[in-house]
C-alpha atoms as a PDB file:
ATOM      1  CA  UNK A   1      -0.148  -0.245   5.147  1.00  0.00           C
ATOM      2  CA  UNK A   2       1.305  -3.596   5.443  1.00  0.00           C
ATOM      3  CA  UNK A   3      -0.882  -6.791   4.417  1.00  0.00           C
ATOM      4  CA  UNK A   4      -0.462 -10.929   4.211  1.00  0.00           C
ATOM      5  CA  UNK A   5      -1.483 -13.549   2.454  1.00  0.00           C
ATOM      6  CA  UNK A   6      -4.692 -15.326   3.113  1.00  0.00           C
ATOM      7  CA  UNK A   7      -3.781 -18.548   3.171  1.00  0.00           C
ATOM      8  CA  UNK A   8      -7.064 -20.335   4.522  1.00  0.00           C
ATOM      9  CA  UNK A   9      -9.559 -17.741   2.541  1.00  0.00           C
ATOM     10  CA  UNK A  10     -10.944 -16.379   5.823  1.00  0.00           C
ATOM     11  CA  UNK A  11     -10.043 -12.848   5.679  1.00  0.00           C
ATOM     12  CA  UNK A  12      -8.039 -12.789   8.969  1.00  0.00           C
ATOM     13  CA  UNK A  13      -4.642 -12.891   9.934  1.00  0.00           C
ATOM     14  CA  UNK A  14      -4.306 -16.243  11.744  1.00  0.00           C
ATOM     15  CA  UNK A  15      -2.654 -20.143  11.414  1.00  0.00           C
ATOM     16  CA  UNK A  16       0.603 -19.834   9.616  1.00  0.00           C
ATOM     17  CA  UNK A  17       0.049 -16.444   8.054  1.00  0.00           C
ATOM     18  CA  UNK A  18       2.020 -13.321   8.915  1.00  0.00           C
ATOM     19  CA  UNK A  19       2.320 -10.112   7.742  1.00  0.00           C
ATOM     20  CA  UNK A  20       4.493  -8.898   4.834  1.00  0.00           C
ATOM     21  CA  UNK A  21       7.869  -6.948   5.208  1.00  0.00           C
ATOM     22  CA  UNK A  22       6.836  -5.104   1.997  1.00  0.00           C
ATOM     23  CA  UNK A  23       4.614  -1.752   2.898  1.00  0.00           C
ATOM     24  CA  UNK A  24       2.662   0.797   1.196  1.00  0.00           C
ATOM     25  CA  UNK A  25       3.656   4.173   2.259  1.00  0.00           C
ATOM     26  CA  UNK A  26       4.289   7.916   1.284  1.00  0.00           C
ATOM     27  CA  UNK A  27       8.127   9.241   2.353  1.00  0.00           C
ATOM     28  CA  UNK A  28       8.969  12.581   4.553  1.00  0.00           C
ATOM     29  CA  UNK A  29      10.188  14.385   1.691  1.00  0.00           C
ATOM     30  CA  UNK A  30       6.750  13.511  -0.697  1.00  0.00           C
ATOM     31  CA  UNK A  31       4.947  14.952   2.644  1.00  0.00           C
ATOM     32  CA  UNK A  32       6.772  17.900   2.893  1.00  0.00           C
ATOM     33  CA  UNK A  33       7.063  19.016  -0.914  1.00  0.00           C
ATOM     34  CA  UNK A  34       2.843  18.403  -0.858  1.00  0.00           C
ATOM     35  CA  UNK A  35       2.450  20.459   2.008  1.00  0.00           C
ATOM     36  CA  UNK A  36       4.349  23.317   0.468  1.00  0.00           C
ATOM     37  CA  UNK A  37       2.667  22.887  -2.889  1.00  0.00           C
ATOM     38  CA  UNK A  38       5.997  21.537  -4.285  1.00  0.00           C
ATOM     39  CA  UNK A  39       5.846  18.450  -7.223  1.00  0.00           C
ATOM     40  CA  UNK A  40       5.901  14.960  -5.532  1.00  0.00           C
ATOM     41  CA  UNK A  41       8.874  12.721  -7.414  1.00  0.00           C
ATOM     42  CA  UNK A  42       8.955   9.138  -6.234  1.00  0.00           C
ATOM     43  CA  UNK A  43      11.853   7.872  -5.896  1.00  0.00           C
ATOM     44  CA  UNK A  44      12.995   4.099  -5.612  1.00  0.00           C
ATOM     45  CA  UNK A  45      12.392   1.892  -3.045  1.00  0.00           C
ATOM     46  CA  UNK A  46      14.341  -1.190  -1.486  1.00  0.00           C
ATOM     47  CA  UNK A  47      10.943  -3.538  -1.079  1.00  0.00           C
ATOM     48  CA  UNK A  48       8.270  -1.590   0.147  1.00  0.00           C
ATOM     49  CA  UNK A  49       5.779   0.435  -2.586  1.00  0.00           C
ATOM     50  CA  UNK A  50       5.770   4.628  -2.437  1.00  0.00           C
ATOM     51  CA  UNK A  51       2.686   6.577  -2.782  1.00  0.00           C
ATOM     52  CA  UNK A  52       1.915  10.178  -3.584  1.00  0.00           C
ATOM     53  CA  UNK A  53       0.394  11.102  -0.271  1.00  0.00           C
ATOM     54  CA  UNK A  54      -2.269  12.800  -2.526  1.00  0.00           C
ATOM     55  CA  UNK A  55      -2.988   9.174  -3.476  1.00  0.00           C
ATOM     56  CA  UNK A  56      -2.660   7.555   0.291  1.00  0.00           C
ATOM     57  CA  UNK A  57      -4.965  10.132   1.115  1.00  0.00           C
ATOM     58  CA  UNK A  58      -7.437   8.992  -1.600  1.00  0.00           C
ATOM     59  CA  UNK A  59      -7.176   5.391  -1.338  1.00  0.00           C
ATOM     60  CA  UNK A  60      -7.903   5.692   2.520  1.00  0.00           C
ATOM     61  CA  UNK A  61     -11.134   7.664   1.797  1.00  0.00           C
ATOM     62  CA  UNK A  62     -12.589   4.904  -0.312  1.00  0.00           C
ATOM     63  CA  UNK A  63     -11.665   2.853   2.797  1.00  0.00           C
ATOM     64  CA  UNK A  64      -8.981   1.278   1.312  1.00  0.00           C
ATOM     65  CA  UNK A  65      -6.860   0.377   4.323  1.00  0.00           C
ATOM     66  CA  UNK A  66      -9.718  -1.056   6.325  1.00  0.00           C
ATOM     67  CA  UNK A  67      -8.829  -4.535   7.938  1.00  0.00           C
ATOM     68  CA  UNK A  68      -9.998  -7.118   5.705  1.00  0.00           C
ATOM     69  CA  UNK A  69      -9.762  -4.932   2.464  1.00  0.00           C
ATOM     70  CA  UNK A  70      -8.837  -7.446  -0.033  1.00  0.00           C
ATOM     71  CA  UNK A  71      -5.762  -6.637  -2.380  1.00  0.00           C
ATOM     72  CA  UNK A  72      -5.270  -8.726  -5.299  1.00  0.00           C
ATOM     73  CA  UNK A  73      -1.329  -8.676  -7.127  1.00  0.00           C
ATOM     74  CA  UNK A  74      -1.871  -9.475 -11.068  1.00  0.00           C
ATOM     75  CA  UNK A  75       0.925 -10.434 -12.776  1.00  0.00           C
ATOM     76  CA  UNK A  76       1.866  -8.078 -15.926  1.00  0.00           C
ATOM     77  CA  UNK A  77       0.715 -10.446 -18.456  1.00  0.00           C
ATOM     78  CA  UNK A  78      -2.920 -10.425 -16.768  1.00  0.00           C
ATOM     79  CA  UNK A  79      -5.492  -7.919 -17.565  1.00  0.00           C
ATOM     80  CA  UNK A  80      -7.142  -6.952 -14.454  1.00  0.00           C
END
């Protein structure tokens, strides 16, 4: 899943927005070691933001990747 920033509030990618480099995504190997019942280790990433694909597979049944899902970045010191 890749996403942007909303720059004019209106929940669509338009004007001068465009969408981030960063992604959210699971990796071959976390695939593979689910689908044979193996532990899933996340390893480090160079920008984009690894899930469990236990957890991708969660998030998109709450309808979490829908277009115009809104995705909110808190900085550490803020409590949510």
């Amino acid at each position: 899943m890749r996403w942007f920033k909303d720059l004019n509030h209106n929940g669509i990618l338009d004007g001068g927005e465009r969408l981030s480099g960063q992604m959210f995504h699971t990796t071959p190997v976390d695939e593979a070691n689910q689908a044979r019942g193996l532990p899933v280790a996340l390893v480090g990433s160079h920008g984009c933001i690894h899930l469990k694909p236990a957890d991708r597979d969660s998030i998109f049944g709450l309808g979490g990747f829908l277009p115009k899902t809104r995705f909110v970045v808190h900085t550490y010191a803020e409590t949510p």
